[in-house]
PDB file of N, CA and C in Angstrom:
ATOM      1  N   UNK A   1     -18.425 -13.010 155.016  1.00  0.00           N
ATOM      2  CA  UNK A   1     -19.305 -13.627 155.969  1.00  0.00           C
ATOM      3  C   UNK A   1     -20.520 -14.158 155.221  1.00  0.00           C
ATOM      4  N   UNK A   2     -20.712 -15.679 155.628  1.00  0.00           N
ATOM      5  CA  UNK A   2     -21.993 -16.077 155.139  1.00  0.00           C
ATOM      6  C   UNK A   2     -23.159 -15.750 155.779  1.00  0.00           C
ATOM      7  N   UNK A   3     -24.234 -15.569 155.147  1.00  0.00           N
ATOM      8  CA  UNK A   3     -25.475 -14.962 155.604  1.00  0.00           C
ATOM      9  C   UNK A   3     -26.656 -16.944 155.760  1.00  0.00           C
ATOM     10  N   UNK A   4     -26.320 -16.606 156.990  1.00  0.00           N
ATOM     11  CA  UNK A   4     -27.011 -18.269 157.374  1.00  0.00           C
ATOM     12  C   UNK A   4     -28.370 -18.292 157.724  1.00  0.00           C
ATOM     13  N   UNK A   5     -29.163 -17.314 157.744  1.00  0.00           N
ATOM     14  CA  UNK A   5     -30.702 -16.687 157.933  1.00  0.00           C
ATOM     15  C   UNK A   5     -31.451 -17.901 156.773  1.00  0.00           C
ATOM     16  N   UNK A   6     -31.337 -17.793 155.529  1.00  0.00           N
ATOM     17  CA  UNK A   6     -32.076 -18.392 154.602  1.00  0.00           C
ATOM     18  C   UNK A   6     -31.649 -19.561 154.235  1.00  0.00           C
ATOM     19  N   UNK A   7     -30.325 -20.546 154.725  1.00  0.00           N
ATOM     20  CA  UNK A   7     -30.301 -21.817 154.806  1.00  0.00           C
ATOM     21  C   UNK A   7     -31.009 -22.749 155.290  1.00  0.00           C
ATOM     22  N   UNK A   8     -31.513 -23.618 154.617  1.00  0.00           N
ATOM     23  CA  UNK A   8     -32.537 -25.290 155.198  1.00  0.00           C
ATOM     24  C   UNK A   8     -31.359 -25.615 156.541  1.00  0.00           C
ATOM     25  N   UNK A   9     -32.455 -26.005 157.362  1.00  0.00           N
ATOM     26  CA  UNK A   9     -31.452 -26.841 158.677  1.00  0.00           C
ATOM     27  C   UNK A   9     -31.358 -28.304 158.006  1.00  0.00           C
ATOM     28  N   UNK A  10     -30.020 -28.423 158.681  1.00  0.00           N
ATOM     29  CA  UNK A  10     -29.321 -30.018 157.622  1.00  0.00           C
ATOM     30  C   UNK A  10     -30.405 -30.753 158.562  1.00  0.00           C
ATOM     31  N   UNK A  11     -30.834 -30.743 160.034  1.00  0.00           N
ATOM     32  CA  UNK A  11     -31.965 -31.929 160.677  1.00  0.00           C
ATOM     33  C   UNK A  11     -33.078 -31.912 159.938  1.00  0.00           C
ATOM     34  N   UNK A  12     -33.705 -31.503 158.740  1.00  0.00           N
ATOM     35  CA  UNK A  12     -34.967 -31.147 158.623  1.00  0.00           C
ATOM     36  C   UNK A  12     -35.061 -32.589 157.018  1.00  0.00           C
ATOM     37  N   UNK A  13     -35.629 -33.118 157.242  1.00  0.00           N
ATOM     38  CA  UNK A  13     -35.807 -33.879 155.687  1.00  0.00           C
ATOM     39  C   UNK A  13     -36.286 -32.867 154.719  1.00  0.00           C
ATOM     40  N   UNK A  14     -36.378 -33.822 153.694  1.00  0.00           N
ATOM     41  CA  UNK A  14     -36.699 -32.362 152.369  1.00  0.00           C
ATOM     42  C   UNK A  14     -37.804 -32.009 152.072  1.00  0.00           C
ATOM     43  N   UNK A  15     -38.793 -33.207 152.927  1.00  0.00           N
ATOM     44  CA  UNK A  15     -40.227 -33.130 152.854  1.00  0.00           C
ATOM     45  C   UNK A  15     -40.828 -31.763 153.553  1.00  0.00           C
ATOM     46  N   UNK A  16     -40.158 -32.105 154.865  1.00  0.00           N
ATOM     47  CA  UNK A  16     -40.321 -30.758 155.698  1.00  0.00           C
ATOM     48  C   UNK A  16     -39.617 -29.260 155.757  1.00  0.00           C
ATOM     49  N   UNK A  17     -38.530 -29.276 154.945  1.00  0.00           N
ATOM     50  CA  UNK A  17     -37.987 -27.813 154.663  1.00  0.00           C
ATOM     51  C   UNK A  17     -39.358 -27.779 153.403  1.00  0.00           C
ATOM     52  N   UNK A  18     -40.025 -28.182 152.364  1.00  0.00           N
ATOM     53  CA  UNK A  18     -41.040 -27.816 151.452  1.00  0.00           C
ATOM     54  C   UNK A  18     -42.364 -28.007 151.607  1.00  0.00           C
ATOM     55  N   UNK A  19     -42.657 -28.205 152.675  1.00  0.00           N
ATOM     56  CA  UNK A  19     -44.023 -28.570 153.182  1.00  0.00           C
ATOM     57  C   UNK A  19     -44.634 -27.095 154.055  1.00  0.00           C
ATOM     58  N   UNK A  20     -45.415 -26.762 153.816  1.00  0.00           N
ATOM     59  CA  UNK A  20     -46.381 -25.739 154.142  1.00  0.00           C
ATOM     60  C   UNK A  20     -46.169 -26.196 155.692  1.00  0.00           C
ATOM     61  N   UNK A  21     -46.495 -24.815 157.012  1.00  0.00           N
ATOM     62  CA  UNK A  21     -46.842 -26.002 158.335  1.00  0.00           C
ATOM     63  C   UNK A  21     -48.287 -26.418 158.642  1.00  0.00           C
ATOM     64  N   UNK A  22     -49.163 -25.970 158.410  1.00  0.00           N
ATOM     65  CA  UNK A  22     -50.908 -26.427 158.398  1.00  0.00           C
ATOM     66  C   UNK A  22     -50.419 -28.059 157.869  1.00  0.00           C
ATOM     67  N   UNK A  23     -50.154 -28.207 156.217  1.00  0.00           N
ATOM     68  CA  UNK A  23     -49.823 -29.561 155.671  1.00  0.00           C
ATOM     69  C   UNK A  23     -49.120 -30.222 156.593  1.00  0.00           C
ATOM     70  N   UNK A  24     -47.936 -30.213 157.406  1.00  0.00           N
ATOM     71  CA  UNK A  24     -47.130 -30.875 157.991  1.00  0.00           C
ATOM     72  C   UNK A  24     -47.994 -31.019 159.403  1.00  0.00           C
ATOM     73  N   UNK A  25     -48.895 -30.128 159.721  1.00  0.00           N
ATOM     74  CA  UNK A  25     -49.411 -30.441 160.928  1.00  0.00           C
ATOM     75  C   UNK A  25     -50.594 -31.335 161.151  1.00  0.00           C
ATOM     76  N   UNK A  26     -50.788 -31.599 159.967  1.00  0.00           N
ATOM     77  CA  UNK A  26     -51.937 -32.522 159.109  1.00  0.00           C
ATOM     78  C   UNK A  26     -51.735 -33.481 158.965  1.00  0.00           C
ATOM     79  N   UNK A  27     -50.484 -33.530 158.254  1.00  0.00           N
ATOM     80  CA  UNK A  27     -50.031 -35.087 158.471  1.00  0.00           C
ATOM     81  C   UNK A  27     -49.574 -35.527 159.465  1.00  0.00           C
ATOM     82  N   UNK A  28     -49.094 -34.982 160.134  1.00  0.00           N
ATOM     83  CA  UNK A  28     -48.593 -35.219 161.821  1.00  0.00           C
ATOM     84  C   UNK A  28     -49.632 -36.063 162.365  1.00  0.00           C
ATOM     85  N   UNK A  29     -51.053 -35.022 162.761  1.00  0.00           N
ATOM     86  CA  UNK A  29     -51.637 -35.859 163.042  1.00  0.00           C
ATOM     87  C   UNK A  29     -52.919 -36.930 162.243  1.00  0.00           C
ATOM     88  N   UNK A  30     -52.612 -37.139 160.835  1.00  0.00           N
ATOM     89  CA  UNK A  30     -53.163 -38.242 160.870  1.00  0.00           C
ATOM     90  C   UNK A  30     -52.320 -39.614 160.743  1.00  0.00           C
ATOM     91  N   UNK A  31     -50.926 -39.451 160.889  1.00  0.00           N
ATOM     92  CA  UNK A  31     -49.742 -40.340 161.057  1.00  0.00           C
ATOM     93  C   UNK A  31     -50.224 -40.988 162.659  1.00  0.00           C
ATOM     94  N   UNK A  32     -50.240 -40.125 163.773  1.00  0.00           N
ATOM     95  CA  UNK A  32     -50.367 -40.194 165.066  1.00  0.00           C
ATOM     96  C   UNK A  32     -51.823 -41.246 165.154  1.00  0.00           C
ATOM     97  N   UNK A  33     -52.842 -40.530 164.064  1.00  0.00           N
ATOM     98  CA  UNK A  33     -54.488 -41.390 164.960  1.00  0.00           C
ATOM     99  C   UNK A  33     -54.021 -43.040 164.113  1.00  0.00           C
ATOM    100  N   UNK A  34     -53.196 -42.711 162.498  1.00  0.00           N
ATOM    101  CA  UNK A  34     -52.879 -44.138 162.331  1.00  0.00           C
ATOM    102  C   UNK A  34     -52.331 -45.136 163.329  1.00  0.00           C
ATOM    103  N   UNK A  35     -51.464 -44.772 163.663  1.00  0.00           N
ATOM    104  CA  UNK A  35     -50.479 -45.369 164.685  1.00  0.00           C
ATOM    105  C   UNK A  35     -51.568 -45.803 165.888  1.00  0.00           C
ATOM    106  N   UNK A  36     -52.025 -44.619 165.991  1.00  0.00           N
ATOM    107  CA  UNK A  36     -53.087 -45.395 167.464  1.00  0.00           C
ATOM    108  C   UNK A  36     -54.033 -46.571 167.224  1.00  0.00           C
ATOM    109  N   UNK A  37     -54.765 -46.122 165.890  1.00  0.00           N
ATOM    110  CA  UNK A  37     -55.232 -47.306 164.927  1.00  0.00           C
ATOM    111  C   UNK A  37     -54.710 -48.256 165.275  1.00  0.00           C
ATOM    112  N   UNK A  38     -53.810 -48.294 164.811  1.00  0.00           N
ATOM    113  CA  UNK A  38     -52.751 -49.750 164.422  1.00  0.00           C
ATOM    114  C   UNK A  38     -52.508 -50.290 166.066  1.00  0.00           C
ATOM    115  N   UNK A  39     -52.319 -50.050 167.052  1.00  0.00           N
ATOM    116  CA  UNK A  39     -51.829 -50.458 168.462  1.00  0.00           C
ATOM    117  C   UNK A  39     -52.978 -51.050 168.819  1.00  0.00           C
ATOM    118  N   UNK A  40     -54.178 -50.366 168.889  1.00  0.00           N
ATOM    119  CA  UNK A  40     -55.754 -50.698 169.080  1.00  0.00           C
ATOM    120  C   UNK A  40     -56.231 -52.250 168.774  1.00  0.00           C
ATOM    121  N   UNK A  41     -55.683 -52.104 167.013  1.00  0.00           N
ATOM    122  CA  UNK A  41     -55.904 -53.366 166.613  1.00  0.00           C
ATOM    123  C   UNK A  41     -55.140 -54.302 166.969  1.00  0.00           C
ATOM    124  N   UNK A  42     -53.955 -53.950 167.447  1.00  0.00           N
ATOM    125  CA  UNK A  42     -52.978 -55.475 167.693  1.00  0.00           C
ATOM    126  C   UNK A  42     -53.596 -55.736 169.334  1.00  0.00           C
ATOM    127  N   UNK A  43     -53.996 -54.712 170.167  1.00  0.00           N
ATOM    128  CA  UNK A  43     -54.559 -55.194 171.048  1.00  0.00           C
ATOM    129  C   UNK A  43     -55.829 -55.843 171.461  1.00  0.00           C
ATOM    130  N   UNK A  44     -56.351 -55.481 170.627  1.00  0.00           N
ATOM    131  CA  UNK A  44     -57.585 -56.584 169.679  1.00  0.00           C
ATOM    132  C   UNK A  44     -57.162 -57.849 169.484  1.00  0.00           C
ATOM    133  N   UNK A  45     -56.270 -58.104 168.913  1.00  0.00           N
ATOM    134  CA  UNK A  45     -55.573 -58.900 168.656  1.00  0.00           C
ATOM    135  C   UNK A  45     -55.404 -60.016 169.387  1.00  0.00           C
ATOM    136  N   UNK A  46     -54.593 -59.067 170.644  1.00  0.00           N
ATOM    137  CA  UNK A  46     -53.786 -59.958 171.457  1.00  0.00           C
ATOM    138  C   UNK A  46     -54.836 -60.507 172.585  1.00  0.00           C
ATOM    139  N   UNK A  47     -56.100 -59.431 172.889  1.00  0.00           N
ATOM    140  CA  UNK A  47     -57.053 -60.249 173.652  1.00  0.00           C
ATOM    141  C   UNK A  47     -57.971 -61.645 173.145  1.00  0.00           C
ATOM    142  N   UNK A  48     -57.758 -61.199 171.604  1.00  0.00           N
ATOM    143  CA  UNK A  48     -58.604 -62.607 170.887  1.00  0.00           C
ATOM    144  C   UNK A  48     -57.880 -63.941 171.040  1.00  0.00           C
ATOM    145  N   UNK A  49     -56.676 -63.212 170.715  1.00  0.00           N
ATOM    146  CA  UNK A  49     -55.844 -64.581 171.168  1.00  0.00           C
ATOM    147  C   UNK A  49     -55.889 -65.473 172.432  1.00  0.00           C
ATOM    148  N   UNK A  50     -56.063 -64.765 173.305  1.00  0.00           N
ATOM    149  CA  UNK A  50     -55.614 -65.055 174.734  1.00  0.00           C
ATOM    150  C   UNK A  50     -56.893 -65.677 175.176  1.00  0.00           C
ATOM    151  N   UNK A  51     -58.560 -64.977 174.319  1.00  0.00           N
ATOM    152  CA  UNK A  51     -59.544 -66.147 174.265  1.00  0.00           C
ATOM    153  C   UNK A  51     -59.589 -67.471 173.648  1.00  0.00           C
ATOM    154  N   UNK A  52     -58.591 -67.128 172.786  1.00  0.00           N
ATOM    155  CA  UNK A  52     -58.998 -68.401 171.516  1.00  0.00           C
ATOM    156  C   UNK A  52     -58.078 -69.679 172.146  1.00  0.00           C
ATOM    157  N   UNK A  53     -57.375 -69.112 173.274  1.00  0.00           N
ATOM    158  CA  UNK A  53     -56.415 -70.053 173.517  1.00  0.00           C
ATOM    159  C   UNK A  53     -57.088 -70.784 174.881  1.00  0.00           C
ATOM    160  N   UNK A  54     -58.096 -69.968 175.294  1.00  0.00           N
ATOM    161  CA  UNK A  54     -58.378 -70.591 177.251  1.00  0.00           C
ATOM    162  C   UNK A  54     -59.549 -71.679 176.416  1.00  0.00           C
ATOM    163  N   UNK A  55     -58.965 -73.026 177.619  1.00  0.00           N
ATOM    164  CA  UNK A  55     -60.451 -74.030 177.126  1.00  0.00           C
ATOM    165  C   UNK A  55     -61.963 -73.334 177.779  1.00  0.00           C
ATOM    166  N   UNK A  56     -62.970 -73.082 177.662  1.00  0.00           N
ATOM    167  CA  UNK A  56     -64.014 -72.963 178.485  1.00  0.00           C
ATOM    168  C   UNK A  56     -64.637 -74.049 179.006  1.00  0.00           C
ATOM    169  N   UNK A  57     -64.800 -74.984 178.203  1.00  0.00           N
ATOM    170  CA  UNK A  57     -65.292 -76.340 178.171  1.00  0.00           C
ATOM    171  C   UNK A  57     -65.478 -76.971 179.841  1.00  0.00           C
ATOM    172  N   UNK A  58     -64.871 -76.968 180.411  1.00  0.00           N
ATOM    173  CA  UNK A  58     -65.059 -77.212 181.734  1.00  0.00           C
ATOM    174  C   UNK A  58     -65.762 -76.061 182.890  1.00  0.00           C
ATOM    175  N   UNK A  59     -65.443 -75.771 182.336  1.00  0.00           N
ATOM    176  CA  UNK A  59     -65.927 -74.256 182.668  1.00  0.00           C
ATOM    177  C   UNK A  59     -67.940 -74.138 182.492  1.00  0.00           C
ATOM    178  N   UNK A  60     -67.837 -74.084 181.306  1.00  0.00           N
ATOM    179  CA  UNK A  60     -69.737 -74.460 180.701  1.00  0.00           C
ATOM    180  C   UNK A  60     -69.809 -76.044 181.245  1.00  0.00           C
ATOM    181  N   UNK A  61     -69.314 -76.792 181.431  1.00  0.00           N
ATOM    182  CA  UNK A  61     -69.899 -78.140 181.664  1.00  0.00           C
ATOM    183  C   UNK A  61     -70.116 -78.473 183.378  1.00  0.00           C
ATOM    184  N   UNK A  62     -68.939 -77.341 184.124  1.00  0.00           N
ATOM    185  CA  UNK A  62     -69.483 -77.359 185.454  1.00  0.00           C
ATOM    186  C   UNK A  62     -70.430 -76.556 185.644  1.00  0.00           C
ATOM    187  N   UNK A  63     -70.764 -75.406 185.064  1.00  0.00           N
ATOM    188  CA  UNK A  63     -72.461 -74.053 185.572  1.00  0.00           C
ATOM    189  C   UNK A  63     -73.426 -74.987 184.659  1.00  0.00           C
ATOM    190  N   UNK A  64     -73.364 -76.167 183.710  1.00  0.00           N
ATOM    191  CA  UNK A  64     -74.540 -76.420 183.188  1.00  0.00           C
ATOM    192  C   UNK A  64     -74.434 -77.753 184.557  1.00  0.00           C
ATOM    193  N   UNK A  65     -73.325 -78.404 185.026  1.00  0.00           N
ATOM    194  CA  UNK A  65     -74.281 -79.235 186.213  1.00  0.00           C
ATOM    195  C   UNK A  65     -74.559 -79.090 187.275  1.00  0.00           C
ATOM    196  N   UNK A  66     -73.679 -77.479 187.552  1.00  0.00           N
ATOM    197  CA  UNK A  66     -74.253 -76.971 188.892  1.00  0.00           C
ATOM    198  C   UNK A  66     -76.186 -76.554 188.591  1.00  0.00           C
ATOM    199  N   UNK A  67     -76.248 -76.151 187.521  1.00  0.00           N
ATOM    200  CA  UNK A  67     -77.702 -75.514 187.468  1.00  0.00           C
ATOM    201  C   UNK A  67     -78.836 -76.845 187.422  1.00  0.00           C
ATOM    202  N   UNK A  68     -78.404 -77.688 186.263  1.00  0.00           N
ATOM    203  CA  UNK A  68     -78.724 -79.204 186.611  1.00  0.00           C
ATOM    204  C   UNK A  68     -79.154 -79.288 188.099  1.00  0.00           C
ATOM    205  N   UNK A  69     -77.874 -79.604 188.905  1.00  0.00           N
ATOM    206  CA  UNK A  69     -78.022 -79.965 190.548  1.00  0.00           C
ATOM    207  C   UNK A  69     -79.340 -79.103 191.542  1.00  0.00           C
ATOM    208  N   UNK A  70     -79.660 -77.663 190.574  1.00  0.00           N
ATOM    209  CA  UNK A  70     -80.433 -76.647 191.395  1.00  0.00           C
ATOM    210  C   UNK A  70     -81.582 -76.933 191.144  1.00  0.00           C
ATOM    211  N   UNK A  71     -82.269 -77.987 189.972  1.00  0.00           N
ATOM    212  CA  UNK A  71     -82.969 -77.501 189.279  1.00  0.00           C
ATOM    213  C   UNK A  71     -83.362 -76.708 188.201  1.00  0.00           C
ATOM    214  N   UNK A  72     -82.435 -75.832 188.399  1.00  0.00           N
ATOM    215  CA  UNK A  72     -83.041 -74.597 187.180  1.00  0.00           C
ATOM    216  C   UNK A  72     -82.332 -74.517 185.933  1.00  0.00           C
ATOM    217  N   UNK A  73     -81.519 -75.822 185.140  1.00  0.00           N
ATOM    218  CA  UNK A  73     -81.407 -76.178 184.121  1.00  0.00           C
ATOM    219  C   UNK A  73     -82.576 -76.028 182.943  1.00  0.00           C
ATOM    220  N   UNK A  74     -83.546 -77.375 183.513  1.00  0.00           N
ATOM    221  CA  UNK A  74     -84.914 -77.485 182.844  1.00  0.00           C
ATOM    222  C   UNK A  74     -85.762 -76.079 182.389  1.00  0.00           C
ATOM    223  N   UNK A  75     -85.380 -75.152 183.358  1.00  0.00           N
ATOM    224  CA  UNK A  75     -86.322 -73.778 183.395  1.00  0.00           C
ATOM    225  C   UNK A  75     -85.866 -73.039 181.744  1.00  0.00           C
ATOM    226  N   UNK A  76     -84.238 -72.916 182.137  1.00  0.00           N
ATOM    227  CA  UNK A  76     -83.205 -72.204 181.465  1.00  0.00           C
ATOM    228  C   UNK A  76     -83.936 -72.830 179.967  1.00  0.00           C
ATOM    229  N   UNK A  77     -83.570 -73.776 179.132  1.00  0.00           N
ATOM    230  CA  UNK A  77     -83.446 -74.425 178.448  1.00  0.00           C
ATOM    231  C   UNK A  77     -85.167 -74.381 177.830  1.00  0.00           C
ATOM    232  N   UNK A  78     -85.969 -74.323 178.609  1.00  0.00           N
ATOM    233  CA  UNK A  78     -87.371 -73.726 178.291  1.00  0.00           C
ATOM    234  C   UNK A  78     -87.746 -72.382 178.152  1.00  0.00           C
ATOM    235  N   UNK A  79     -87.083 -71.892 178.605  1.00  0.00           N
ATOM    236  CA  UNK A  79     -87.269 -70.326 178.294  1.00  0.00           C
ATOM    237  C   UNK A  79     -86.311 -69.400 176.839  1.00  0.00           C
ATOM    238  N   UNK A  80     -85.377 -70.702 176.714  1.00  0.00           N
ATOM    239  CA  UNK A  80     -84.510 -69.934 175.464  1.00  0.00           C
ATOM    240  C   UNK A  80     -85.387 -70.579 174.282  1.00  0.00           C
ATOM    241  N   UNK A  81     -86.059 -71.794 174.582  1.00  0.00           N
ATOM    242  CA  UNK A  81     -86.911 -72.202 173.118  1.00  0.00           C
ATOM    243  C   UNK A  81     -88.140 -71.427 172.741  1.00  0.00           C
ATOM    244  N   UNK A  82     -88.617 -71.126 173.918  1.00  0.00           N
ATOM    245  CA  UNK A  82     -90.006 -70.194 173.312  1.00  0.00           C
ATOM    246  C   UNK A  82     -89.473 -68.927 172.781  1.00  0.00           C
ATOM    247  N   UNK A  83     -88.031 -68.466 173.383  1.00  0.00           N
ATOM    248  CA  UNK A  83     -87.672 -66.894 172.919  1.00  0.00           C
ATOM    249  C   UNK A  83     -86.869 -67.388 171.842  1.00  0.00           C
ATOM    250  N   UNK A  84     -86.861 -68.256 171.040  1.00  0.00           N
ATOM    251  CA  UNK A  84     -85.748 -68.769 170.107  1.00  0.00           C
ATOM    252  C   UNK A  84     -87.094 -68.005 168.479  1.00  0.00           C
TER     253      UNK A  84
END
């Protein structure tokens, strides 16, 4: 009869049958905050994109002639030069 107590499990890579568990739980999680890292930034990403792609241009050219139309263009435009 084989004594199967002190055999490596064949699921285990070789990293982890020789790895301390504190070490393996260490790298665990700084594998995990990478990964979150990394998702973070592509969603960074994907919102820059999704600005870089909308025109605003009509957008700023109708609130600068609605404010025009109010009057309070002239105000605006005087108050950013003295705070400039």
């Amino acid at each position: 009869m084989t004594n199967t107590k002190h055999m490596p499990h064949t699921q285990h890579s070789i990293l982890t049958k020789h790895m301390p568990h504190a070490q393996h739980t260490h790298n665990t999680l700084r594998l995990e905050d990478a990964l979150a890292a990394e998702a973070q930034k592509r969603a960074n990403w994907r919102d820059e994109n999704i600005r870089r792609k909308h025109n605003y241009i009509p957008f700023i050219f109708n609130m600068l002639r609605m404010l025009a139309e109010k009057n309070k263009l002239q105000s605006l435009i005087d108050k950013a030069r003295r705070e400039k």
